[in-house]
Protein backbone atom coordinates (compact mmCIF):
# COMPACT_ATOMS: atom_id res chain seq x y z
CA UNK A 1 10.80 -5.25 18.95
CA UNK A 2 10.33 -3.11 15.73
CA UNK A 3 11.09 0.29 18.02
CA UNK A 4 12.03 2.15 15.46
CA UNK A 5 10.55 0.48 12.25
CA UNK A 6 8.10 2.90 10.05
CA UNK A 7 5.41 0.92 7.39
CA UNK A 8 6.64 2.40 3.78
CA UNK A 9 3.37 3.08 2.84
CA UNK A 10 1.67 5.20 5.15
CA UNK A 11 4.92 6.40 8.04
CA UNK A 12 3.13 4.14 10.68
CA UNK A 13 5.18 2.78 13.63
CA UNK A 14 6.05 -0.91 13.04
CA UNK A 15 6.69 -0.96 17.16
CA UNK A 16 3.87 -3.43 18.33
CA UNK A 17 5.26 -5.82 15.84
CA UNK A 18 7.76 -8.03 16.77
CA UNK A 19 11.09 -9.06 14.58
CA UNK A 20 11.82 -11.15 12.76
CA UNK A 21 8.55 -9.84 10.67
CA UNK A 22 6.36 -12.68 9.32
CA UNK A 23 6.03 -13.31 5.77
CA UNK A 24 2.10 -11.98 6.15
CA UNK A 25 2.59 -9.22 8.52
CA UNK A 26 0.71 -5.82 7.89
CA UNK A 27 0.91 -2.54 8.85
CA UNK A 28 -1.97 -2.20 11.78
CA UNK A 29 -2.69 1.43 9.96
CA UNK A 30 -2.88 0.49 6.31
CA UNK A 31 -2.74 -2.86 6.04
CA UNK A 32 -0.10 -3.38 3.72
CA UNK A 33 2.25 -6.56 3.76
CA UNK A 34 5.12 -5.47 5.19
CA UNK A 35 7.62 -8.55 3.91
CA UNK A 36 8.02 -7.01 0.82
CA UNK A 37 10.75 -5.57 -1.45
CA UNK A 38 9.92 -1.96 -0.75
CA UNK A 39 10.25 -2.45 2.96
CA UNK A 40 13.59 -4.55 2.42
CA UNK A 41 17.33 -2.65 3.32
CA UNK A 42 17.83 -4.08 -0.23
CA UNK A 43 15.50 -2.47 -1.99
CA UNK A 44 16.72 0.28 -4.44
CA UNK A 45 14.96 1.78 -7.31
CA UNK A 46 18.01 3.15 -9.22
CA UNK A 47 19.54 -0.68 -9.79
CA UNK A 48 19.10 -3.42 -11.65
CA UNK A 49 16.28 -5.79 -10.10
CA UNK A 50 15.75 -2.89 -8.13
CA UNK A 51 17.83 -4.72 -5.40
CA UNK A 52 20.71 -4.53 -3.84
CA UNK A 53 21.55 -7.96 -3.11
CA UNK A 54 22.91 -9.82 -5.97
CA UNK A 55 21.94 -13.94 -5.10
CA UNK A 56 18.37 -12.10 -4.56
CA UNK A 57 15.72 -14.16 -6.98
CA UNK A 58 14.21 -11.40 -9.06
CA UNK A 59 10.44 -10.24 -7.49
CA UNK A 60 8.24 -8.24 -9.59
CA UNK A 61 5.48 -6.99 -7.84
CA UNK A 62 7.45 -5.10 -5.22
CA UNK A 63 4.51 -4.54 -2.84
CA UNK A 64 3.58 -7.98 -2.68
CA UNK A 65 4.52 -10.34 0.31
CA UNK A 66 7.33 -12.62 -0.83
CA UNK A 67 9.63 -15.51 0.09
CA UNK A 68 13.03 -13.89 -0.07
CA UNK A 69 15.64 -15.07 2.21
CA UNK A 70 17.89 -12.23 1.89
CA UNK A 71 14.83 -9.65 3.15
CA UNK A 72 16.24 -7.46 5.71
CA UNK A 73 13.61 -4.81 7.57
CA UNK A 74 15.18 -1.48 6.23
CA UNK A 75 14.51 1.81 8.24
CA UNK A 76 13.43 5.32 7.15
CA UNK A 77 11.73 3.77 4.08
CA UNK A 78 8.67 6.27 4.49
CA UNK A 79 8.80 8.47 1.83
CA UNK A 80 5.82 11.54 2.92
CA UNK A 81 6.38 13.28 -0.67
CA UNK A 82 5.29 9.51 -2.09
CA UNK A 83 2.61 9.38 0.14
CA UNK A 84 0.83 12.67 -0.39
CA UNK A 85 1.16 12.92 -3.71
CA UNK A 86 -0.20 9.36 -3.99
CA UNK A 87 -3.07 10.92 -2.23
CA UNK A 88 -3.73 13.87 -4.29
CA UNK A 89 -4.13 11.47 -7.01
CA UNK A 90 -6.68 9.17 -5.25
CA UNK A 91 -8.48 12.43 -4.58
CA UNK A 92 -8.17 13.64 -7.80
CA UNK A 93 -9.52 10.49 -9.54
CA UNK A 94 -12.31 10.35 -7.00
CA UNK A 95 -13.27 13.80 -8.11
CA UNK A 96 -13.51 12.98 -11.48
CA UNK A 97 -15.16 9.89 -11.33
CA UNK A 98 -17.33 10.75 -8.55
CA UNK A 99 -17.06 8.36 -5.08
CA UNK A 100 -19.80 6.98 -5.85
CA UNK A 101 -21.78 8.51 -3.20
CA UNK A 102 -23.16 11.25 -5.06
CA UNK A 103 -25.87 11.43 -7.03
CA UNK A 104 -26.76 12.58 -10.47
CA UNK A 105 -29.70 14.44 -11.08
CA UNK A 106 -32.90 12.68 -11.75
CA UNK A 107 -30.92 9.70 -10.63
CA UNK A 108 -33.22 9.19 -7.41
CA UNK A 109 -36.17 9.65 -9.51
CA UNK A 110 -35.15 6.89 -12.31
CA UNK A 111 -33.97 4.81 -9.33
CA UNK A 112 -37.93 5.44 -7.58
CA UNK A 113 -39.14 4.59 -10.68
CA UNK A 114 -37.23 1.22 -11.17
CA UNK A 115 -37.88 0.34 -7.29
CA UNK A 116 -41.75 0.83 -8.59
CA UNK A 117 -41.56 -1.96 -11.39
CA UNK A 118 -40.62 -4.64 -8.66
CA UNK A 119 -43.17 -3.76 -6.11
């Protein structure tokens, strides 16, 4: 078992999920793939490729599922600084560009109006 396995993305426990981890497993919370470079032992921003594993083919979308032999689960790969700021950006995009729930005004009316011309 995963015990003591943590999704990258969102902290989740990996411990339902059984090892070795499929090349299209996701995260049960956020439904990320989790055979991917930032989940890998391997993976390291701060080198070249940004992996540690030299024969390693080069992958360039990080956060997409790949076929990498040398992928090895890594632990404490959570990073909660990541996370939150990621969403404090989400939120602040959805305030500026609204979340497309709210309306503008008159935008009922126009949209009554509109509604009319079909009837």
């Amino acid at each position: 078992m995963a015990d003591d396995l943590n999704c990258y993305r969102c902290g989740e426990s990996l411990a339902k999920l059984s090892l070795p981890l499929s090349r299209q497993d996701e995260c049960p919370s956020c439904s990320v793939y989790l055979h991917v470079c930032k989940m890998c032992d391997f993976y390291d921003a701060n080198v070249p490729k940004q992996c540690r594993e030299d024969d390693a083919e080069e992958v360039f979308d990080k956060e997409k599922f790949n076929y990498c032999e040398w992928f090895k689960p890594g632990h404490d790969l959570f990073d909660a600084t990541r996370a939150k700021e990621e969403t404090e950006a989400k939120d602040a995009l959805a305030s500026l560009f609204g979340d497309g729930e709210t309306s503008k005004p008159g935008q009922d009316d126009l949209k009554s109006k509109v509604d009319d011309l079909f009837k």
